[in-house]
N, C-alpha and C. Protein backbone atom coordinates (compact mmCIF):
# COMPACT_ATOMS: atom_id res chain seq x y z
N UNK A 1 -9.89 36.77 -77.77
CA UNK A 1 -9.42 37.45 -76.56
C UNK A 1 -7.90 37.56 -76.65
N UNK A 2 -7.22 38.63 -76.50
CA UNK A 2 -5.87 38.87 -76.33
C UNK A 2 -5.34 38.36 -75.24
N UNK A 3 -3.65 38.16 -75.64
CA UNK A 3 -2.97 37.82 -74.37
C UNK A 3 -3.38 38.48 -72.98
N UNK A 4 -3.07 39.95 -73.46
CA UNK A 4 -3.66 40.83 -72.53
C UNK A 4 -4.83 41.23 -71.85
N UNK A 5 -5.63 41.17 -73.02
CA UNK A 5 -7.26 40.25 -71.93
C UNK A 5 -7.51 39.33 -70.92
N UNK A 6 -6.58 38.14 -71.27
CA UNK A 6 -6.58 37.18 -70.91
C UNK A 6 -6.36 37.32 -69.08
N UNK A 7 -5.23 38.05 -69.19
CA UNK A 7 -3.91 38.29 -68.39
C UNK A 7 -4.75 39.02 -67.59
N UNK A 8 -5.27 40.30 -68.05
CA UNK A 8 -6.15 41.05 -66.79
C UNK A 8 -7.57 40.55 -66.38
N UNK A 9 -7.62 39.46 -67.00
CA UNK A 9 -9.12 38.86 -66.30
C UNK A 9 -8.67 38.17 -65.60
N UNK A 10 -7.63 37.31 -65.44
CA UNK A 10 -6.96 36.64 -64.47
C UNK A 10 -6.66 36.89 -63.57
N UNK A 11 -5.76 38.85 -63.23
CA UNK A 11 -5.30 39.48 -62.66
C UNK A 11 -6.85 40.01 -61.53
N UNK A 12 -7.86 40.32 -62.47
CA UNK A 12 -8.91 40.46 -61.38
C UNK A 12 -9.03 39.72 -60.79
N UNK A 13 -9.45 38.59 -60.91
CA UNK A 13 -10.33 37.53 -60.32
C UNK A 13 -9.11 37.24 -59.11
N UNK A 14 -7.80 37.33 -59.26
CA UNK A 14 -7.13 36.91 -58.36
C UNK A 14 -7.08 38.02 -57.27
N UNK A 15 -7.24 39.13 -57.52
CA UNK A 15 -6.90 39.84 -56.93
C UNK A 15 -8.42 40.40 -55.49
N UNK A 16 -9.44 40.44 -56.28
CA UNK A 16 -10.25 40.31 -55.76
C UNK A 16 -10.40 38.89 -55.08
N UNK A 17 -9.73 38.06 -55.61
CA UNK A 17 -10.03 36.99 -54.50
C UNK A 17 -9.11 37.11 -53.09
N UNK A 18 -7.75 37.36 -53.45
CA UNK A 18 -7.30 38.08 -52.43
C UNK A 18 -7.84 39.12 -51.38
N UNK A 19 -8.20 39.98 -52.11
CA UNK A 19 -9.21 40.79 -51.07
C UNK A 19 -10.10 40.47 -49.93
N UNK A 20 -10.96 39.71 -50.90
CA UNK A 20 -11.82 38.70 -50.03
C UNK A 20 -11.41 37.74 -48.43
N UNK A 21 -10.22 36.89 -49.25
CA UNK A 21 -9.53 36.04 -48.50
C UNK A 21 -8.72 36.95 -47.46
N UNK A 22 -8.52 38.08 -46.95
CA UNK A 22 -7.90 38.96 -46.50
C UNK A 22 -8.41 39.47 -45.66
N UNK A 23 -10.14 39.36 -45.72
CA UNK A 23 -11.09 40.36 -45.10
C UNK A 23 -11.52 38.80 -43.81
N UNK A 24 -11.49 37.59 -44.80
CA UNK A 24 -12.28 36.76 -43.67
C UNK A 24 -10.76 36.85 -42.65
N UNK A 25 -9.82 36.70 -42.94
CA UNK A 25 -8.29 36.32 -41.99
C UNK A 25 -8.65 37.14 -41.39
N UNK A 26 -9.18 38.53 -41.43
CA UNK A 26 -8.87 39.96 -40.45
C UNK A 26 -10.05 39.84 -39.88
N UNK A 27 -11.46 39.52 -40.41
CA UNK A 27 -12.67 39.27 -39.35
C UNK A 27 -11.92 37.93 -38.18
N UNK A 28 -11.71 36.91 -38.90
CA UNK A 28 -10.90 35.73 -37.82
C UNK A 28 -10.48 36.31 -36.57
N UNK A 29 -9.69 37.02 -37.38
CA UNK A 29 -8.29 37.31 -36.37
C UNK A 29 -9.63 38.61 -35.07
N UNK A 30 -9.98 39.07 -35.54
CA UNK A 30 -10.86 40.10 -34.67
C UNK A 30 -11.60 39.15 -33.96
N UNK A 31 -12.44 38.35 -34.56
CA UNK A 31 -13.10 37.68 -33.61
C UNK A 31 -12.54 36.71 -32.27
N UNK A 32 -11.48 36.00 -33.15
CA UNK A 32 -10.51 35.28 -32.02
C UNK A 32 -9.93 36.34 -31.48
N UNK A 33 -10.26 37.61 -30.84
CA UNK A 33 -9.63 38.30 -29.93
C UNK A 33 -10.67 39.05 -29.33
N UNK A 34 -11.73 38.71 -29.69
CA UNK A 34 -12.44 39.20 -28.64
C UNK A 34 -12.81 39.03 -27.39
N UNK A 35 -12.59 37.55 -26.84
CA UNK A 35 -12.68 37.30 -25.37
C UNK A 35 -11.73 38.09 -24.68
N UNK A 36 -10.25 37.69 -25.08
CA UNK A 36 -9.64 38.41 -24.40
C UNK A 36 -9.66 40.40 -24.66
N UNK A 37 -9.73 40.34 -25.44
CA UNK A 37 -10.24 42.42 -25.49
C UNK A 37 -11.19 42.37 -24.70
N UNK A 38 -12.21 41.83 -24.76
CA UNK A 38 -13.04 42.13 -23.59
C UNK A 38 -13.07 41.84 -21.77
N UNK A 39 -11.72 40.77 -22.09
CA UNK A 39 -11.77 40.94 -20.56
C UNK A 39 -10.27 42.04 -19.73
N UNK A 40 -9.72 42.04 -21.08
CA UNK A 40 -8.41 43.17 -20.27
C UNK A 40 -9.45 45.01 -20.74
N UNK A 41 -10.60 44.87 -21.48
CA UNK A 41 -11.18 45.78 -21.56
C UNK A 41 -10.02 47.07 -22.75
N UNK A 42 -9.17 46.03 -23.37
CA UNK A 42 -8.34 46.84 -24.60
C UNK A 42 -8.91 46.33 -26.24
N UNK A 43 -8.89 46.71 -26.73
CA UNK A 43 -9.66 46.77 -28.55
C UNK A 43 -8.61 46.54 -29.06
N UNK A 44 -7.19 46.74 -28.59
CA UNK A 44 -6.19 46.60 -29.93
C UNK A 44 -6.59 45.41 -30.62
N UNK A 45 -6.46 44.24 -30.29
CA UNK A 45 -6.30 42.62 -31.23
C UNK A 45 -7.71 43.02 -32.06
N UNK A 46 -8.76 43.73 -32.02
CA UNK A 46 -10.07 44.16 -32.32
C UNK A 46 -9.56 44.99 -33.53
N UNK A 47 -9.23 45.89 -33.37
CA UNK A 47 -8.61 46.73 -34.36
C UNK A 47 -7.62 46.22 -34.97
N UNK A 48 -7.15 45.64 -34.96
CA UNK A 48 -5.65 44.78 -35.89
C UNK A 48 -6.26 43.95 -36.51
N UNK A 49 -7.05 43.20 -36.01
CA UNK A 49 -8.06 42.32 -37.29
C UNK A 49 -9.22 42.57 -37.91
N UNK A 50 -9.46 44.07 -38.06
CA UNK A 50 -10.66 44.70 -38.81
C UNK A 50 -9.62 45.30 -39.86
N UNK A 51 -8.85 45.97 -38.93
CA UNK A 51 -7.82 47.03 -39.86
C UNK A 51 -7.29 45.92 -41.13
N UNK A 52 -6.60 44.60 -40.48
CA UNK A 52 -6.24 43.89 -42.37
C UNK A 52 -7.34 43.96 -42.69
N UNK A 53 -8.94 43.27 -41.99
CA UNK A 53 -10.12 42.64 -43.44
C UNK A 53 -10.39 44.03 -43.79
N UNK A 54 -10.10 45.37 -43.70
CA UNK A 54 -10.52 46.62 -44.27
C UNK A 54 -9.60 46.76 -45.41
N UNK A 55 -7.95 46.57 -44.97
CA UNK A 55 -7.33 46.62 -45.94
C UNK A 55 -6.96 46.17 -47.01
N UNK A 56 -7.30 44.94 -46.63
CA UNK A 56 -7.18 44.03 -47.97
C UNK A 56 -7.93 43.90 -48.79
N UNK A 57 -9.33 44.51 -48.08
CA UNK A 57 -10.75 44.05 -49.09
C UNK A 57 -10.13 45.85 -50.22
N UNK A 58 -10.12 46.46 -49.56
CA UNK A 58 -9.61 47.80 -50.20
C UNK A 58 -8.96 47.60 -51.47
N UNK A 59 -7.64 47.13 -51.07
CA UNK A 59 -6.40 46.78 -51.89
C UNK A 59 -6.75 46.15 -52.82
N UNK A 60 -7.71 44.84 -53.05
CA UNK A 60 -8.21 44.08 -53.85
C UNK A 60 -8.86 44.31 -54.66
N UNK A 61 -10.00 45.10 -54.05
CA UNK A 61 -10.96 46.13 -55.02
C UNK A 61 -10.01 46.72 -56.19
N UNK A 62 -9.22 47.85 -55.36
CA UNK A 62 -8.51 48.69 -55.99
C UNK A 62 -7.67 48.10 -57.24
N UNK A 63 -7.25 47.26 -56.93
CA UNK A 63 -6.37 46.58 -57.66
C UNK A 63 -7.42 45.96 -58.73
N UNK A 64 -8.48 45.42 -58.24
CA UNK A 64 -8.93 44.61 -59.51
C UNK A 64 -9.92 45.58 -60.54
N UNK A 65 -10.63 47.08 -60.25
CA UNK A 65 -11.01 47.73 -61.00
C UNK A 65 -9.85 48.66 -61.39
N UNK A 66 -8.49 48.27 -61.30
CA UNK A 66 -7.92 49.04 -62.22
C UNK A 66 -7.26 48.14 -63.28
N UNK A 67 -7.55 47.05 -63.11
CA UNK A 67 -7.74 45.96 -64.06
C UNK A 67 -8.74 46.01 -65.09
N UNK A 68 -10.05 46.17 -64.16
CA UNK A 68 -11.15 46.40 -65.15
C UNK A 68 -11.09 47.67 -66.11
N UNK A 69 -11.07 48.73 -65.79
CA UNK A 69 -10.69 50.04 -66.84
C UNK A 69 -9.35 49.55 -67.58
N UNK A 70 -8.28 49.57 -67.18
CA UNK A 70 -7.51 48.80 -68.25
C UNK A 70 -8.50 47.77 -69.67
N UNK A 71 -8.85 46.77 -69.05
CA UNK A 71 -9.29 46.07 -69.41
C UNK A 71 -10.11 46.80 -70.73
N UNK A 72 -11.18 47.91 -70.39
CA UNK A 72 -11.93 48.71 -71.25
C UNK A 72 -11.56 49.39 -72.21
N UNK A 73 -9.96 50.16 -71.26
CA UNK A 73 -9.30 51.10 -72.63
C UNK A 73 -8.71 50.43 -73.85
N UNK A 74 -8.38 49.40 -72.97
CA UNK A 74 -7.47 48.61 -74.29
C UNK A 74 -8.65 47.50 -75.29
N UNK A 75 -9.84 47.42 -75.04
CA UNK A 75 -10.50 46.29 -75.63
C UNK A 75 -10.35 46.42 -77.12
N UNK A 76 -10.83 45.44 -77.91
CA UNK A 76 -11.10 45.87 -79.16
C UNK A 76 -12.67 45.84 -79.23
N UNK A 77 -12.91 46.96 -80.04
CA UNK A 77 -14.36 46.95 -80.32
C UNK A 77 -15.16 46.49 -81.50
């Protein structure tokens, strides 16, 4: 395995773990705001903690399958 193998299997796994770890903080954060959204009858704190676990799970993905195609173009066969 190359340095560079090495390096982007690392780079996934972290990155997608990030993702992950990003999505539970933003479900958290949504759920710990739902009593109060529901009693002032406003969604923002609802939407601010879906919007990170959407974004981060995104970002993570993104980030770690462009790791993976890297990963492909450069392999040796």
């Amino acid at each position: 395995m190359s340095a560079y193998d090495h390096f982007a299997a690392w780079g996934q796994t972290v990155l997608t773990s990030l993702g992950f770890l990003g999505t539970v903080i933003g479900v958290s954060l949504a759920v710990g705001g739902l009593r109060d959204a529901m009693l002032e009858q406003d969604p923002t704190s609802l939407i601010v903690g879906l919007s990170t676990a959407f974004d981060t799970t995104f970002l993570g993905l993104v980030g770690a399958i462009q790791y993976l195609v890297l990963r492909q173009l450069t392999s040796e066969t």
